[in-house]
C-alpha atoms as a PDB file:
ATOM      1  CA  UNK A   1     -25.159 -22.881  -6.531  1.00  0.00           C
ATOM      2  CA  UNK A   2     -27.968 -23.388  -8.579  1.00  0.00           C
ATOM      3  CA  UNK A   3     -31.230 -24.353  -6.491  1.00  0.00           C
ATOM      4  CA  UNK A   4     -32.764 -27.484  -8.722  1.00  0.00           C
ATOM      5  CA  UNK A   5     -36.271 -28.367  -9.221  1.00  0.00           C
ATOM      6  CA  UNK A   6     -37.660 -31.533 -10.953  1.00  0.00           C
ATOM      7  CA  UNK A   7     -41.111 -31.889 -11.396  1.00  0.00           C
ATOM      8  CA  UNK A   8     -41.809 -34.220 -14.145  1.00  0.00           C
ATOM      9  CA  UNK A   9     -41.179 -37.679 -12.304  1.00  0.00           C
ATOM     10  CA  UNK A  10     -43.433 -40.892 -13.227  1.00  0.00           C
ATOM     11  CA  UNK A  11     -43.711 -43.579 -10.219  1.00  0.00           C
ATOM     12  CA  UNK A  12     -45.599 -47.170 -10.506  1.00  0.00           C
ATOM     13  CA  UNK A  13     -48.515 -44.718 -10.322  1.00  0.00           C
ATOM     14  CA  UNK A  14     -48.636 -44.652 -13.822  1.00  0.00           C
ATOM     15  CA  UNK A  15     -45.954 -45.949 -16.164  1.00  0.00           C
ATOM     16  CA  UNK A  16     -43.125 -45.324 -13.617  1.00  0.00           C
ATOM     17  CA  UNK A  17     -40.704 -48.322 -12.758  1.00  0.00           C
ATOM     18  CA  UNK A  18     -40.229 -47.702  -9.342  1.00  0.00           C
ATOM     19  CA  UNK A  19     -41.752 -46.184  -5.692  1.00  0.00           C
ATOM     20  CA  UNK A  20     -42.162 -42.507  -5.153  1.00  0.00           C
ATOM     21  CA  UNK A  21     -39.755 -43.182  -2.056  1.00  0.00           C
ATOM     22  CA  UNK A  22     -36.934 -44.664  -4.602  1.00  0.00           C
ATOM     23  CA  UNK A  23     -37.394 -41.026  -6.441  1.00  0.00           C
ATOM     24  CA  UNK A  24     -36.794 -39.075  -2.731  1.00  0.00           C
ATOM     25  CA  UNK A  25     -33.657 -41.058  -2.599  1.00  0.00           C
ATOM     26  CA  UNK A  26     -32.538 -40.939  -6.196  1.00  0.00           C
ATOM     27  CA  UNK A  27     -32.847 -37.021  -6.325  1.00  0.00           C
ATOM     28  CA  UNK A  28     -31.353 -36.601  -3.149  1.00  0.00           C
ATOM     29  CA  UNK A  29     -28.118 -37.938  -4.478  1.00  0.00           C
ATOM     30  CA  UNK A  30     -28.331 -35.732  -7.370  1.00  0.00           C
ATOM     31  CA  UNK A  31     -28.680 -32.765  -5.582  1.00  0.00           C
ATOM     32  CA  UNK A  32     -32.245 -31.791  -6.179  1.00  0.00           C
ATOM     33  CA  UNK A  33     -33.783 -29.342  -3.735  1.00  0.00           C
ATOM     34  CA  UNK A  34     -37.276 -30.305  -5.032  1.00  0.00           C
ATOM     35  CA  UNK A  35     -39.069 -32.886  -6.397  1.00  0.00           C
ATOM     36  CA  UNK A  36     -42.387 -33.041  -7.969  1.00  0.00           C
ATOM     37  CA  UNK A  37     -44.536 -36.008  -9.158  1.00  0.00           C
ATOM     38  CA  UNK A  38     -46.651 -35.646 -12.056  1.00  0.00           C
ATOM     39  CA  UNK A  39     -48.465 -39.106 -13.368  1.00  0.00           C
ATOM     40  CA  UNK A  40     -49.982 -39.195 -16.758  1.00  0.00           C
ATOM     41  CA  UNK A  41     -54.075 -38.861 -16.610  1.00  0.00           C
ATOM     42  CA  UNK A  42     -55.785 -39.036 -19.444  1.00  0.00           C
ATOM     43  CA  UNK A  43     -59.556 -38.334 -20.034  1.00  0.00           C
ATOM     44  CA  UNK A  44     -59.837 -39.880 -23.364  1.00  0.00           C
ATOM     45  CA  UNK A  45     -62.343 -42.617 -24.121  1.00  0.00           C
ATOM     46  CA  UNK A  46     -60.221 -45.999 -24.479  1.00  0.00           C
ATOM     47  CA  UNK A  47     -57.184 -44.810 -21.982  1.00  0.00           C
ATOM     48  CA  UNK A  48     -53.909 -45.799 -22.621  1.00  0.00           C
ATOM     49  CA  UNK A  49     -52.430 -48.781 -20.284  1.00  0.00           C
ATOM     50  CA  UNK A  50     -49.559 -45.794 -19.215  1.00  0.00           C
ATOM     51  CA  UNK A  51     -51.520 -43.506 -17.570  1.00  0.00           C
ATOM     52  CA  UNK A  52     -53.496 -43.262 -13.974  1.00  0.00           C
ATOM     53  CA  UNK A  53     -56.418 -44.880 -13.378  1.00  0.00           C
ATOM     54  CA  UNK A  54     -58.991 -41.756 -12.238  1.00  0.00           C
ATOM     55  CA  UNK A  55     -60.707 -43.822  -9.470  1.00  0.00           C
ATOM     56  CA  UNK A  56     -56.550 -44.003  -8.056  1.00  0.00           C
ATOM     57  CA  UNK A  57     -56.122 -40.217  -8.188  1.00  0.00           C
ATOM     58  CA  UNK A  58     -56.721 -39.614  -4.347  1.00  0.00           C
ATOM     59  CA  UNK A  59     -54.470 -42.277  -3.386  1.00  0.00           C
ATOM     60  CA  UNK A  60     -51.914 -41.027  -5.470  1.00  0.00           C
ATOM     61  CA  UNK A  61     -52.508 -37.453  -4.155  1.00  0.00           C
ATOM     62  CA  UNK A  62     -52.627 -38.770  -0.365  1.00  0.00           C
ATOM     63  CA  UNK A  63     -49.682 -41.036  -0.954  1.00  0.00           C
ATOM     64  CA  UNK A  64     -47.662 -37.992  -2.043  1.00  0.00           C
ATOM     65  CA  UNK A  65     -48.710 -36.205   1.209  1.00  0.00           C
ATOM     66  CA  UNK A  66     -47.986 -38.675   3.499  1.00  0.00           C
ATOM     67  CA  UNK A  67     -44.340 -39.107   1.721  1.00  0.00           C
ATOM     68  CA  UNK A  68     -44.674 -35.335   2.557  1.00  0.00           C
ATOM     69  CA  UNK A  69     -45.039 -35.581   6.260  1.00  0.00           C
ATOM     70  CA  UNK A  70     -41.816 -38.313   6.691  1.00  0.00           C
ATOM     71  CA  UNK A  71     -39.289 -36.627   4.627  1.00  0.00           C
ATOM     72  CA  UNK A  72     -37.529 -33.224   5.785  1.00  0.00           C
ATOM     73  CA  UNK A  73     -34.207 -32.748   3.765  1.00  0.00           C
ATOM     74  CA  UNK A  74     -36.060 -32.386   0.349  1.00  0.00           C
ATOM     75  CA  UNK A  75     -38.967 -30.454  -0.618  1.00  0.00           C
ATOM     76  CA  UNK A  76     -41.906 -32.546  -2.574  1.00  0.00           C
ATOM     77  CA  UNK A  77     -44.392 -31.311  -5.066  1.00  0.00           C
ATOM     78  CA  UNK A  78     -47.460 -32.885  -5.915  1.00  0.00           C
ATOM     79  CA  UNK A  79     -48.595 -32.722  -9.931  1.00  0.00           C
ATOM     80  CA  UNK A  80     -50.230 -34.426 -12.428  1.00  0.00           C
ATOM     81  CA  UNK A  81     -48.977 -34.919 -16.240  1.00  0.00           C
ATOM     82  CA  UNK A  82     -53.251 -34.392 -18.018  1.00  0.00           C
ATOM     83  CA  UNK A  83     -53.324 -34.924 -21.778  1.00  0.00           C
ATOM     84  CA  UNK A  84     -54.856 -31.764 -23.417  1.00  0.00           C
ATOM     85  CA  UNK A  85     -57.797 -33.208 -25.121  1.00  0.00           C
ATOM     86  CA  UNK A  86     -59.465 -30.516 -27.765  1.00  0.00           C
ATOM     87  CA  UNK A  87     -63.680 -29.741 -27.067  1.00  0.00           C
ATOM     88  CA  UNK A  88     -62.408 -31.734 -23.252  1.00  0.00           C
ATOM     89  CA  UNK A  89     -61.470 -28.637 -21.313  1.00  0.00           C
ATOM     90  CA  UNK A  90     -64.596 -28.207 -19.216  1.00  0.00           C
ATOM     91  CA  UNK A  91     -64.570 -31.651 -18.455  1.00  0.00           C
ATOM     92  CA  UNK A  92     -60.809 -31.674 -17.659  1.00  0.00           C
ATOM     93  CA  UNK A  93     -61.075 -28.702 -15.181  1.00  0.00           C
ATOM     94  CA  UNK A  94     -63.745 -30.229 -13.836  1.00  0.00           C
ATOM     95  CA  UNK A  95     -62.533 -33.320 -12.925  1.00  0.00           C
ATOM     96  CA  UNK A  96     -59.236 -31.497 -11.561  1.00  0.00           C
ATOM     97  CA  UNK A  97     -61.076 -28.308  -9.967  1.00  0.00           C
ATOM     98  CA  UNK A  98     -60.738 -29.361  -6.474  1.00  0.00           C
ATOM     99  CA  UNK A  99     -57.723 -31.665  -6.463  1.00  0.00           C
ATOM    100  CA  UNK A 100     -54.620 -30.358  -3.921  1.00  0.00           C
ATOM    101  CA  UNK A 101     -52.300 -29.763  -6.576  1.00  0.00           C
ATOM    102  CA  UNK A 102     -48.540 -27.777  -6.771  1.00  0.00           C
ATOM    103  CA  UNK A 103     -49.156 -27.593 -10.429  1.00  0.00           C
ATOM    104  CA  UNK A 104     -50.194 -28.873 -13.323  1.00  0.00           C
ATOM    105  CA  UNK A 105     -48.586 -30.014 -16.501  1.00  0.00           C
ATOM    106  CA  UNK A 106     -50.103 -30.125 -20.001  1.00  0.00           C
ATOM    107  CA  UNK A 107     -49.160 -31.812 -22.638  1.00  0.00           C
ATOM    108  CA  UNK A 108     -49.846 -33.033 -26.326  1.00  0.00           C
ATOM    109  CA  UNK A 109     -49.532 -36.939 -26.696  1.00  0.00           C
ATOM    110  CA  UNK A 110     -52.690 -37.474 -29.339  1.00  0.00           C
ATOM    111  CA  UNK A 111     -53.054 -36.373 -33.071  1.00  0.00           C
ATOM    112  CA  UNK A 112     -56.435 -37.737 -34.524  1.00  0.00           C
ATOM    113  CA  UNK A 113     -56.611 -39.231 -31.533  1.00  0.00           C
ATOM    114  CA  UNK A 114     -53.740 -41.272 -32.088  1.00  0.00           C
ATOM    115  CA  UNK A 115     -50.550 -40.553 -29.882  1.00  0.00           C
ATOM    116  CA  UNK A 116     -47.436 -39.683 -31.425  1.00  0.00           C
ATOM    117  CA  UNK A 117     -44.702 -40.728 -29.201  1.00  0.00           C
ATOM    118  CA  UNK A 118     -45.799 -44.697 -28.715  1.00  0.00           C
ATOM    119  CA  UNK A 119     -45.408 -45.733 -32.368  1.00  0.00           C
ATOM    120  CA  UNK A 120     -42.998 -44.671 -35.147  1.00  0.00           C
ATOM    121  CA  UNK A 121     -45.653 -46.287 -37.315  1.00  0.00           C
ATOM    122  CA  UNK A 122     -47.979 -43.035 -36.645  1.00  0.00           C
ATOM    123  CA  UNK A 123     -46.056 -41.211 -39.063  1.00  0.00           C
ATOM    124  CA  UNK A 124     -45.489 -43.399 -41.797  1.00  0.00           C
ATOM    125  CA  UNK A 125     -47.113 -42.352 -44.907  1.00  0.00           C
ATOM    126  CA  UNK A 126     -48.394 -38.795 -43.669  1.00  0.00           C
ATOM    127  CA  UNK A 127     -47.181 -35.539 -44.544  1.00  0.00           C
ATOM    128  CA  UNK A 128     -44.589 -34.391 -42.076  1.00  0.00           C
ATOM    129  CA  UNK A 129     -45.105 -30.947 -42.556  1.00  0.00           C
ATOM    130  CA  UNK A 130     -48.905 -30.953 -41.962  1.00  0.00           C
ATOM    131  CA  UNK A 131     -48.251 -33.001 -38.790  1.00  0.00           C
ATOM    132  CA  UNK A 132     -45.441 -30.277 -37.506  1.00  0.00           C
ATOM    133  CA  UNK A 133     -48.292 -27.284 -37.997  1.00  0.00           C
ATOM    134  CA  UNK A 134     -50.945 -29.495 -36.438  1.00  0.00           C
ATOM    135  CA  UNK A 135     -48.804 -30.589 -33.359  1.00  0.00           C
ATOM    136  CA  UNK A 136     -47.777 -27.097 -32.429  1.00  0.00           C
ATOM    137  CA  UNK A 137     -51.351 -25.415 -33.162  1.00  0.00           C
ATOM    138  CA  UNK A 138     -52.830 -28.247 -30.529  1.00  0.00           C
ATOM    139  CA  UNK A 139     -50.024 -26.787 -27.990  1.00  0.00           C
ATOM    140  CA  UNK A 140     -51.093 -23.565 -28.645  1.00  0.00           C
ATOM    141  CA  UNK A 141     -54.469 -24.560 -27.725  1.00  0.00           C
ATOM    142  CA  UNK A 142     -53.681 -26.563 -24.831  1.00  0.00           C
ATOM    143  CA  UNK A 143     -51.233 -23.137 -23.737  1.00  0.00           C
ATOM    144  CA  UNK A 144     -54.557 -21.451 -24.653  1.00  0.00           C
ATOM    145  CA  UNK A 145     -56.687 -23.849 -22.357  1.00  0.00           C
ATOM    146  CA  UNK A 146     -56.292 -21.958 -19.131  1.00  0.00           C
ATOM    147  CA  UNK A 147     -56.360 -25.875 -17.822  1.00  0.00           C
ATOM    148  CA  UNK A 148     -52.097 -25.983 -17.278  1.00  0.00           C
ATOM    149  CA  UNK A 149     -49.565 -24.289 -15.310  1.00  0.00           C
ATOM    150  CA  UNK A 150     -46.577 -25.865 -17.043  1.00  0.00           C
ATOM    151  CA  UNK A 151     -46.391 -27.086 -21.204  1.00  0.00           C
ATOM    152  CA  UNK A 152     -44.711 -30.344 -21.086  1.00  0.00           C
ATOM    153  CA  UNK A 153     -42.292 -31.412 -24.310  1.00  0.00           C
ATOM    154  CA  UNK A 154     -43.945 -29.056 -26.469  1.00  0.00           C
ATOM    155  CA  UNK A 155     -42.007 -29.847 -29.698  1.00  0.00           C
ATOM    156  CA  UNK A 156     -42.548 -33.885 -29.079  1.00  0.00           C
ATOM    157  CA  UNK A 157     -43.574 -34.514 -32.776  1.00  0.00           C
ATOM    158  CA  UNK A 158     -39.622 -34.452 -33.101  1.00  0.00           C
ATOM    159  CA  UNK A 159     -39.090 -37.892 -31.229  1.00  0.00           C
ATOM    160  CA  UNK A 160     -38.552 -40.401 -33.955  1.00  0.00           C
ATOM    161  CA  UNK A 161     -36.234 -37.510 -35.567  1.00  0.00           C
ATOM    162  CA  UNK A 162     -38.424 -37.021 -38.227  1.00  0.00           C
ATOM    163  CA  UNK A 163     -38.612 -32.632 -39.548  1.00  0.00           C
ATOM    164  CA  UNK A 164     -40.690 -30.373 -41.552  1.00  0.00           C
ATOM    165  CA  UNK A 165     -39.409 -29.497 -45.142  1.00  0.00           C
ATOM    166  CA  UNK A 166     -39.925 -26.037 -43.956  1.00  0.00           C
ATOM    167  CA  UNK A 167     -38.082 -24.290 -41.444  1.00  0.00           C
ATOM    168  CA  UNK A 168     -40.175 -23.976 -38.182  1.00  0.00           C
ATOM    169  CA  UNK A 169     -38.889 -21.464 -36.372  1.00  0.00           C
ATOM    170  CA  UNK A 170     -41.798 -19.207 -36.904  1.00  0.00           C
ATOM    171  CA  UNK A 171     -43.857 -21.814 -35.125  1.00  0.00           C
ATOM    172  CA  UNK A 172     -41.425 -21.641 -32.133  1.00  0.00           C
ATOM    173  CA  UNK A 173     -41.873 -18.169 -31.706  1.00  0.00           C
ATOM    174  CA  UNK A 174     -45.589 -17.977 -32.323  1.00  0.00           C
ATOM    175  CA  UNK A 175     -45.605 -21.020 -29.528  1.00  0.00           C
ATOM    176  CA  UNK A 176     -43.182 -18.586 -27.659  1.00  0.00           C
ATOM    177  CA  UNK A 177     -45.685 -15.465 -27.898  1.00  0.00           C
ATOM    178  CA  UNK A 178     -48.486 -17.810 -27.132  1.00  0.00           C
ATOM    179  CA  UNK A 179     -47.217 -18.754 -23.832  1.00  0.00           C
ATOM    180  CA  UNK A 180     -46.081 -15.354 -22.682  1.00  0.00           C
ATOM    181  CA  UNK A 181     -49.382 -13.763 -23.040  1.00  0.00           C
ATOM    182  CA  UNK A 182     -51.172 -16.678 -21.578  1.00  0.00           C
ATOM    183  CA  UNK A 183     -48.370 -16.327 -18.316  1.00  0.00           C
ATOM    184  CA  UNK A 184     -47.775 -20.151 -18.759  1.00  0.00           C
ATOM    185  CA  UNK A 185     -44.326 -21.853 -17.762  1.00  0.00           C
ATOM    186  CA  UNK A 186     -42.403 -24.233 -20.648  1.00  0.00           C
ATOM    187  CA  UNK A 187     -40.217 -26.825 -19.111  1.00  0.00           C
ATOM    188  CA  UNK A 188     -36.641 -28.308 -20.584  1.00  0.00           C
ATOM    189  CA  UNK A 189     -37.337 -31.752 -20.923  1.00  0.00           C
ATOM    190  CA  UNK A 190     -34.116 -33.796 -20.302  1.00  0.00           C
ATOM    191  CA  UNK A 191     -35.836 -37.194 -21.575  1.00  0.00           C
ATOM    192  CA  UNK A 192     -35.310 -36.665 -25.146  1.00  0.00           C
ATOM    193  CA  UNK A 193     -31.575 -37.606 -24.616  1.00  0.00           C
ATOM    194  CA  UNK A 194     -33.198 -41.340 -23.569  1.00  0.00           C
ATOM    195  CA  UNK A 195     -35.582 -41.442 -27.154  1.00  0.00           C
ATOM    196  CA  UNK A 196     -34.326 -41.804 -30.525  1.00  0.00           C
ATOM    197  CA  UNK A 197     -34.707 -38.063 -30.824  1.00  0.00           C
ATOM    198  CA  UNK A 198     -31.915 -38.164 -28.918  1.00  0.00           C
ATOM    199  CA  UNK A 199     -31.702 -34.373 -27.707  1.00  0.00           C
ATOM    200  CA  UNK A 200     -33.922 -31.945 -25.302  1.00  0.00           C
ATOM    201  CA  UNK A 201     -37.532 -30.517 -25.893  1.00  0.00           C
ATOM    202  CA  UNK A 202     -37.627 -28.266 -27.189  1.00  0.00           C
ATOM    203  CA  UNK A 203     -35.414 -28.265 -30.096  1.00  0.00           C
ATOM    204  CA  UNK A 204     -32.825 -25.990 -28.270  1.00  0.00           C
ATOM    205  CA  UNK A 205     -31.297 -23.598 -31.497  1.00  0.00           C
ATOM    206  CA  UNK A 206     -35.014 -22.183 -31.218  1.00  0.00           C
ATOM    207  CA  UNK A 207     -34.309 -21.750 -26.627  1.00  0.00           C
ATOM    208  CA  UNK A 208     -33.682 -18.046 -27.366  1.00  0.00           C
ATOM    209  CA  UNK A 209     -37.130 -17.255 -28.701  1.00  0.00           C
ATOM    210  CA  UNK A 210     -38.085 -18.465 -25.808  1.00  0.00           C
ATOM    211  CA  UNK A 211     -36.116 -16.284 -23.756  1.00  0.00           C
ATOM    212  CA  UNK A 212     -36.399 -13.039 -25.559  1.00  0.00           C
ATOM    213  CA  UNK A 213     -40.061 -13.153 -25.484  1.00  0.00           C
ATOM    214  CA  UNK A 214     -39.921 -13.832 -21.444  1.00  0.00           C
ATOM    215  CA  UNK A 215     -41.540 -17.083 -21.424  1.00  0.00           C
ATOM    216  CA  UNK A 216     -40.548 -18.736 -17.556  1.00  0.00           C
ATOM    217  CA  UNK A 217     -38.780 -21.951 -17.996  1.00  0.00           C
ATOM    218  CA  UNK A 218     -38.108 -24.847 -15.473  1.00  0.00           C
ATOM    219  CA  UNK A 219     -35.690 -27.714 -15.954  1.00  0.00           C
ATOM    220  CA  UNK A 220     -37.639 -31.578 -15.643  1.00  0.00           C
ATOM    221  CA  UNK A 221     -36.057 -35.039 -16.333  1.00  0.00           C
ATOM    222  CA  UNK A 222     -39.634 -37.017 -17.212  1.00  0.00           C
ATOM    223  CA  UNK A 223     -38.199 -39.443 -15.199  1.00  0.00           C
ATOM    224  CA  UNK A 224     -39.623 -43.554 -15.036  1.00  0.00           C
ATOM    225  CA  UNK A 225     -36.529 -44.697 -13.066  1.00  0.00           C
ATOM    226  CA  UNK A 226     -35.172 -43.384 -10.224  1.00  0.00           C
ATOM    227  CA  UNK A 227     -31.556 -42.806 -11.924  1.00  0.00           C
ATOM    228  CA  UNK A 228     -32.969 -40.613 -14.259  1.00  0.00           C
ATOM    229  CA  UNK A 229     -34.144 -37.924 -12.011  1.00  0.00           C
ATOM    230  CA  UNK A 230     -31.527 -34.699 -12.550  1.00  0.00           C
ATOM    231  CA  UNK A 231     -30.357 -35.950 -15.710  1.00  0.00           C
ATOM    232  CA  UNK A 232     -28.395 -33.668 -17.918  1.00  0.00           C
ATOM    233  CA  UNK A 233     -29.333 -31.263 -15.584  1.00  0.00           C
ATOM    234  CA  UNK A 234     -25.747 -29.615 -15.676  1.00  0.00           C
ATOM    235  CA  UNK A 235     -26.153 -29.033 -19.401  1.00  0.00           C
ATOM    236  CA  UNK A 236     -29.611 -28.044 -19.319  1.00  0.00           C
ATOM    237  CA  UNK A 237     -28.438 -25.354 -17.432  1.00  0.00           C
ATOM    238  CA  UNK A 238     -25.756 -24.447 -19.285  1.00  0.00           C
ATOM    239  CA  UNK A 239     -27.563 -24.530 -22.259  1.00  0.00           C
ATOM    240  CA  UNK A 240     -30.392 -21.796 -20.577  1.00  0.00           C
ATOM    241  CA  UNK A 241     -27.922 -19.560 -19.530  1.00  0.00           C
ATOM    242  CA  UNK A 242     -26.653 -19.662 -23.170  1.00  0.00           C
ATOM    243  CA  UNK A 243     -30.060 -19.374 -24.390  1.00  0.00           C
ATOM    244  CA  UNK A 244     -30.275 -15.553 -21.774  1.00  0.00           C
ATOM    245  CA  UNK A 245     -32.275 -17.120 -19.265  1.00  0.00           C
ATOM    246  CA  UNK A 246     -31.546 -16.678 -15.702  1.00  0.00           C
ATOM    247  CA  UNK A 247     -34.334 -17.266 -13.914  1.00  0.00           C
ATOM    248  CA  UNK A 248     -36.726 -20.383 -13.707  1.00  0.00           C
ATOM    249  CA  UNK A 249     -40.093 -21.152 -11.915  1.00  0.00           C
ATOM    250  CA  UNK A 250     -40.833 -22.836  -9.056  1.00  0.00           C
ATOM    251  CA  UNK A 251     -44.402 -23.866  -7.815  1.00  0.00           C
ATOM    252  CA  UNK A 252     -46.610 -24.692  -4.237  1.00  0.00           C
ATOM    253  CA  UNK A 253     -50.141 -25.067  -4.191  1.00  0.00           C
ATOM    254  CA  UNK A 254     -50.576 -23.867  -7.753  1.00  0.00           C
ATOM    255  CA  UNK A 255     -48.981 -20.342  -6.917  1.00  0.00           C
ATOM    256  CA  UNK A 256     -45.225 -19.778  -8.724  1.00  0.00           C
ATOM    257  CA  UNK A 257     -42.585 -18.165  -7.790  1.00  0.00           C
ATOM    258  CA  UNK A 258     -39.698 -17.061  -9.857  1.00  0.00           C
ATOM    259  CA  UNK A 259     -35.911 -17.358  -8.716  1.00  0.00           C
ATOM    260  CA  UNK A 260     -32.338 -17.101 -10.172  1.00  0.00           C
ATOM    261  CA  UNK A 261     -30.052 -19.652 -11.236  1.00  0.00           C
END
């Protein structure tokens, strides 16, 4: 039986539609072993109404420890989702430096400071292709950082559907390369099934470049309701296995751990 992680849950913390004890519940019934919250922060100038207020970060964190100390038949993780910011990384690590984390997940949301997941108007009139090389060279960067511990929905440019002219599998497996030799962990991000994507990140015909250059991999909803935690998770799996992985990550106190499934 597989053991099932989920670390990627949002709670009213951020832009989350329900309690972090609604999540407990929810993944309990799924059959999740552990569950990790990870609210958006963001350290850009004019913040975003969906992330975490900063002066709210140690409630969060001591909410999430407390939840910790009443629950027993579920392990629970305590993350943050940061937006990687470019020329922000000594700021970001040290706002973060001392926090009691299980991990940390990075991920892309902004392009020229705009973010390209709120809006399908973002991409209208620009050049698709330029967009694709510039997403995936920011990841690399952020992968780069030394800031995450897990890449969150690194191909996310894809969620309005839109692709390159060009075939980009040669920026999957540079992306692929880039995370092995910077030891960082990708996840499968069920949530594009719920966007008009309407598949997994990343695009999963390019999973095996993933798996033949050893990158770790861990299986996350991105949750914002509580019957969303787990999804897909059966085909997620299934699709891994497919993919030749066997193995997946698991995290405490910023220290992983890697197990079969």
């Amino acid at each position: 039986m597989i053991y099932r992680t989920d670390y990627h849950i949002h709670t009213t913390f951020s832009d989350g539609k329900a309690d972090p004890e609604d999540y407990v519940d929810a993944a309990l019934k799924a059959g999740i072993n552990e569950i990790g919250f990870s609210e958006h922060l963001s350290l850009v100038k004019d913040r975003p109404d969906w992330c975490m207020e900063p002066s709210q970060i140690m409630t969060y964190i001591n909410k999430i420890a407390s939840l910790k100390e009443r629950t027993s038949d579920i392990k629970i993780r305590t993350g943050l989702e940061v937006d990687y910011i470019p020329g922000a990384e000594k700021e970001t690590e040290l706002f973060l430096r001392d926090m009691d984390l299980d991990y940390r997940i990075g991920s892309v949301h902004y392009l020229d400071q705009k973010t390209v997941d709120m809006n399908p108007g973002f991409y209208k009139g620009k050049d698709i292709d330029l967009l694709y090389k510039g997403y995936f060279e920011t990841v690399m960067t952020a992968v780069s950082s030394g800031l995450f511990d897990i890449i969150g929905h690194c191909d996310l440019i894809r969620i309005f559907g839109h692709k390159p002219s060009f075939s980009p599998e040669y920026l999957y497996r540079e992306l692929a390369v880039c995370l092995k030799d910077n030891d960082i962990v990708f996840e499968l991000n069920t949530n594009g099934r719920n966007k008009p994507l309407g598949d997994f990140y990343p695009d999963r015909q390019y999973l095996r470049l993933f798996s033949e250059a050893g990158v770790p991999v861990c299986v996350n909803s991105d949750a914002h309701l509580p019957d969303r935690v787990g999804q897909y998770f059966d085909e997620a799996y299934t699709l891994l296995k497919k993919s030749g992985f066997n193995e997946m990550a698991v995290f405490s106190s910023r220290k992983r751990d890697i197990i079969p499934f």
